[in-house]
C-alpha atoms as a PDB file:
ATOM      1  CA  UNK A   1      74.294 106.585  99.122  1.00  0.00           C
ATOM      2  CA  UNK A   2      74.130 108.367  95.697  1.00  0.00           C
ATOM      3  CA  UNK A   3      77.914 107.979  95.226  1.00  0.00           C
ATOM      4  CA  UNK A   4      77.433 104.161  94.712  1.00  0.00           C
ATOM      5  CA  UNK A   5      77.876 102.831  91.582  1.00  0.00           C
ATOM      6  CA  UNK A   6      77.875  99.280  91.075  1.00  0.00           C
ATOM      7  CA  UNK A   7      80.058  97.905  88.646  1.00  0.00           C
ATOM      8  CA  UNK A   8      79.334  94.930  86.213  1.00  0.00           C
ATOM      9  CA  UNK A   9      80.669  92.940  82.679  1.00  0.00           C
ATOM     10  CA  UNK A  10      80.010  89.994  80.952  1.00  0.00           C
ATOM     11  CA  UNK A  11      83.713  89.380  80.851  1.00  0.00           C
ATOM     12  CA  UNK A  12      84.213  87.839  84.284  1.00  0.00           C
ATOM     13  CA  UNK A  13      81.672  85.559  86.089  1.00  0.00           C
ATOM     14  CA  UNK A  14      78.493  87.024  86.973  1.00  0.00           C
ATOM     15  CA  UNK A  15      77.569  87.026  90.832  1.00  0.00           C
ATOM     16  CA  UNK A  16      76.598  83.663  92.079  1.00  0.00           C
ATOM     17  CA  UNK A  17      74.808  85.258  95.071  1.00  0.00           C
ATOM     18  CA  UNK A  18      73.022  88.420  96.058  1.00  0.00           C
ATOM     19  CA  UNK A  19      76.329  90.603  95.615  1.00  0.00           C
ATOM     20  CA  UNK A  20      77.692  93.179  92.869  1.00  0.00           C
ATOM     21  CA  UNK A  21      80.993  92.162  90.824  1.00  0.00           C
ATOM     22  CA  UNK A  22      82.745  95.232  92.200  1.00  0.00           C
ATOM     23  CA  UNK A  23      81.308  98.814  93.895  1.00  0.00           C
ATOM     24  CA  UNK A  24      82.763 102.189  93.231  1.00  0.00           C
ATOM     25  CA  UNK A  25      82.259 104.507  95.765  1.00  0.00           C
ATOM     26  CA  UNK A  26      84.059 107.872  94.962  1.00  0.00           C
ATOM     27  CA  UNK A  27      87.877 106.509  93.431  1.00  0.00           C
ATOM     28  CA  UNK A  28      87.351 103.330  95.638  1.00  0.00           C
ATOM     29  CA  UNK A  29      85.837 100.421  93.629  1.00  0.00           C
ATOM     30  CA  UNK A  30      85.527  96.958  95.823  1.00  0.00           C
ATOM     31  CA  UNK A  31      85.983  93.735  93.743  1.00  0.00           C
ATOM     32  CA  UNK A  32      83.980  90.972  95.199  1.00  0.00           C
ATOM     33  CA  UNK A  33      85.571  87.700  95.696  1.00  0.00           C
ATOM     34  CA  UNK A  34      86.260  85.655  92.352  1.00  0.00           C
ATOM     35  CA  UNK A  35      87.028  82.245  91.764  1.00  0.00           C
ATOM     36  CA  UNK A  36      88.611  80.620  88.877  1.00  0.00           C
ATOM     37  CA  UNK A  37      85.304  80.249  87.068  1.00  0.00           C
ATOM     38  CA  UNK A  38      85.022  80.508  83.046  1.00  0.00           C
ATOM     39  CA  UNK A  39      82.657  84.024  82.618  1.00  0.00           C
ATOM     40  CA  UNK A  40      80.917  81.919  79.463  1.00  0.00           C
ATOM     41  CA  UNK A  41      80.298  78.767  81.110  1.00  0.00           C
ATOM     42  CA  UNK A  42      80.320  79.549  84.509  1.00  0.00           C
ATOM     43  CA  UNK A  43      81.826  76.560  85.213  1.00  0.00           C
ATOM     44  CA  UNK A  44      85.198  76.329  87.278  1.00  0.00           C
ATOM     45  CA  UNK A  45      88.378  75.895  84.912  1.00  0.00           C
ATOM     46  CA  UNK A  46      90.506  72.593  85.291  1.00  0.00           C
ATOM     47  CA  UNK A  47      94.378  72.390  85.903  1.00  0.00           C
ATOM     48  CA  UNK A  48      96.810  73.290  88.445  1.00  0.00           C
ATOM     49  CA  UNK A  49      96.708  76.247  91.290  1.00  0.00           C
ATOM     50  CA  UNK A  50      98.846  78.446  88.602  1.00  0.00           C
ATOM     51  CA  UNK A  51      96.084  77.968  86.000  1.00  0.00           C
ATOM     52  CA  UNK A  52      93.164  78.581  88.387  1.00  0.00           C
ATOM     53  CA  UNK A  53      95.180  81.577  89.940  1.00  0.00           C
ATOM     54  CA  UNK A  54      95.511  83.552  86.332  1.00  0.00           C
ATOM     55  CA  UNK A  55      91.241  82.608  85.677  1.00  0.00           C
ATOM     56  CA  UNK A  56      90.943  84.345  89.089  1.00  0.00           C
ATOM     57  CA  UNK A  57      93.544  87.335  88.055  1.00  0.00           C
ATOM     58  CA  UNK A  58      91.637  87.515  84.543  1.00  0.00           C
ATOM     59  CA  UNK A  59      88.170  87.629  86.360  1.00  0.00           C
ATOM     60  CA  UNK A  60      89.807  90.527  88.948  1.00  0.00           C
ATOM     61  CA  UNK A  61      91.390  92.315  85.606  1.00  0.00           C
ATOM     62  CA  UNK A  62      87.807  92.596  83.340  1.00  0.00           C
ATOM     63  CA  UNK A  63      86.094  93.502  86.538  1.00  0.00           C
ATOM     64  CA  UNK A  64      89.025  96.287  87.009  1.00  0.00           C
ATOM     65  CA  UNK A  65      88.741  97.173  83.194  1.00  0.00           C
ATOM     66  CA  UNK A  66      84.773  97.807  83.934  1.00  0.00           C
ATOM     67  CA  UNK A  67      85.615 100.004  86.799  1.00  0.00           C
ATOM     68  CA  UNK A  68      87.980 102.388  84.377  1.00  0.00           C
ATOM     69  CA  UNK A  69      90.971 100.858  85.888  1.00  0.00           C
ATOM     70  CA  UNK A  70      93.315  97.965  85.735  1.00  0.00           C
ATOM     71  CA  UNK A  71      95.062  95.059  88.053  1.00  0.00           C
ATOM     72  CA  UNK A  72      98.011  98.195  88.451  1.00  0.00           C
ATOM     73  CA  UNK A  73      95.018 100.040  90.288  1.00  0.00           C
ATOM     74  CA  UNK A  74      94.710  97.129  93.213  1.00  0.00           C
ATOM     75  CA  UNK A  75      95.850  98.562  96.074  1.00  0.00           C
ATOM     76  CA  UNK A  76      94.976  95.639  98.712  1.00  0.00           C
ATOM     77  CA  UNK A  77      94.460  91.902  97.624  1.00  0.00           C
ATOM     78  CA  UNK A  78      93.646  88.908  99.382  1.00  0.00           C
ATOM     79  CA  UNK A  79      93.710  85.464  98.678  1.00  0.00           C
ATOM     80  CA  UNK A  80      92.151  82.460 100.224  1.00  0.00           C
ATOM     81  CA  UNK A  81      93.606  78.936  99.727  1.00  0.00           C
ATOM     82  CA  UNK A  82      92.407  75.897 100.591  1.00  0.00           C
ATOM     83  CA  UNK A  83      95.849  74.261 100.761  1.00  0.00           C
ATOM     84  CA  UNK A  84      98.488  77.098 102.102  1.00  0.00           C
ATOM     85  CA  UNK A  85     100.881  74.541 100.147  1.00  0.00           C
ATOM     86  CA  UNK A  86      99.867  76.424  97.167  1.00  0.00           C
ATOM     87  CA  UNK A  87     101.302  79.613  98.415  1.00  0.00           C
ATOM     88  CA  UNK A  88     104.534  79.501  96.707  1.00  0.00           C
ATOM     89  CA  UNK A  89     102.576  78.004  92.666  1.00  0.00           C
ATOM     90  CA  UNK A  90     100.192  81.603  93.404  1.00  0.00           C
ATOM     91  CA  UNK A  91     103.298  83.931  94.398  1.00  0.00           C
ATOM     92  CA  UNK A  92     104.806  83.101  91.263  1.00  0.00           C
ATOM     93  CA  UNK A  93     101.387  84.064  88.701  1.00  0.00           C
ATOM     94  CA  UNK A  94     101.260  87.333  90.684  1.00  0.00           C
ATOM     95  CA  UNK A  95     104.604  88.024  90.412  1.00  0.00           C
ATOM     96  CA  UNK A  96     104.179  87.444  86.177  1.00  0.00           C
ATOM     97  CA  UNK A  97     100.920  90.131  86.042  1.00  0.00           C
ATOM     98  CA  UNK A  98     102.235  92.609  88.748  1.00  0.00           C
ATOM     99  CA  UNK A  99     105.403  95.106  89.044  1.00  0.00           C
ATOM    100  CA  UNK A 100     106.783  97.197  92.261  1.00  0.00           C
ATOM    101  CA  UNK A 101     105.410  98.410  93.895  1.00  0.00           C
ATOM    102  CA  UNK A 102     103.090  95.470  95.040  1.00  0.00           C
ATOM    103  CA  UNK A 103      99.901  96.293  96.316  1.00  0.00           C
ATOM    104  CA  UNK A 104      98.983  94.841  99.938  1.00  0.00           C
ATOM    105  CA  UNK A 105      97.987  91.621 100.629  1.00  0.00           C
ATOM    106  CA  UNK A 106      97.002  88.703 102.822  1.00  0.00           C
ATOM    107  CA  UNK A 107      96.928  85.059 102.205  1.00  0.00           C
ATOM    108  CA  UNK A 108      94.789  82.917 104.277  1.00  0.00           C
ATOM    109  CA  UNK A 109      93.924  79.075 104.755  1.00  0.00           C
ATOM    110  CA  UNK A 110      90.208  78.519 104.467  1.00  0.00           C
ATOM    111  CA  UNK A 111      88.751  75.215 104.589  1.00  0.00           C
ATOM    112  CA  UNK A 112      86.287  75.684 101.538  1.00  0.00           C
ATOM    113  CA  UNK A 113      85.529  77.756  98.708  1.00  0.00           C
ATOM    114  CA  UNK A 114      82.522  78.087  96.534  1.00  0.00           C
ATOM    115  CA  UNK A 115      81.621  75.270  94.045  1.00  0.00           C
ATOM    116  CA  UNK A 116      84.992  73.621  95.262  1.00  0.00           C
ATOM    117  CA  UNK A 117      87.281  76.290  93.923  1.00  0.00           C
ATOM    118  CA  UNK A 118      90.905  75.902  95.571  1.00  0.00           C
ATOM    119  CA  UNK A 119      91.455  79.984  95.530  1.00  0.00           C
ATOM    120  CA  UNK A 120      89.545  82.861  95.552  1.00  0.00           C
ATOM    121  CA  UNK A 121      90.603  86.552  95.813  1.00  0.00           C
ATOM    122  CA  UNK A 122      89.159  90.193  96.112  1.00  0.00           C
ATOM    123  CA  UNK A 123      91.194  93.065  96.231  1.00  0.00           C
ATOM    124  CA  UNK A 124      90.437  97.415  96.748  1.00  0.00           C
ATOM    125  CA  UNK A 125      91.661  98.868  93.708  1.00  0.00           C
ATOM    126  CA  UNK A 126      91.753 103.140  93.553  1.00  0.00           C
ATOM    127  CA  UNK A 127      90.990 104.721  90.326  1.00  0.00           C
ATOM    128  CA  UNK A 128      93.761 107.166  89.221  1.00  0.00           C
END
């Protein structure tokens, strides 16, 4: 497909696997999963769900920033949690980096998440 351009920057983690950051296909770009790893040290960041939830939203925005767009441009998220208990802590970040109208979304209870992470998220964003 010549329309595929895949979409990288050293500002959020680089893949972990054989995957791209993000792929833009027309004014589509698809944001692989990210988890609330440090882009310099690759390592995951310490502290509660909130703090792991804005690394994530940081890693999604820089990867959105590469694309020509921003988090406003996510028009589907979704998050996976390894405790569903920490639905509530992660409604509250998202509510602090996003306005109305909210994109879509789904939350769902996995039972794991690379290198231990507690929440990961990938999200559709369309360029404007």
């Amino acid at each position: 497909m010549s329309n595929k351009a895949h979409i990288y920057t050293e500002k959020a983690p680089a893949a972990i696997g054989p995957y791209s950051q993000a792929v833009k296909v027309h004014q589509t770009v698809y944001l692989s999963g990210q988890i609330p790893l440090d882009p310099e040290t690759m390592e995951l960041v310490g502290g509660d769900i909130q703090q792991q939830a804005r690394q994530v939203f940081a890693n999604l925005r820089a990867v959105c920033q590469a694309s020509g767009s921003d988090l406003k441009g996510i028009v589907k998220l979704n998050i996976y949690l390894t405790d569903l208990g920490n639905f509530a802590a992660v409604n509250e970040v998202m509510a602090e980096l996003f306005d109305e109208p909210y994109p879509a979304r789904a939350a769902v209870g996995v039972k794991a998440l690379p290198k231990g992470a507690e929440v990961e998220m990938d999200a559709i964003v369309v360029a404007s």
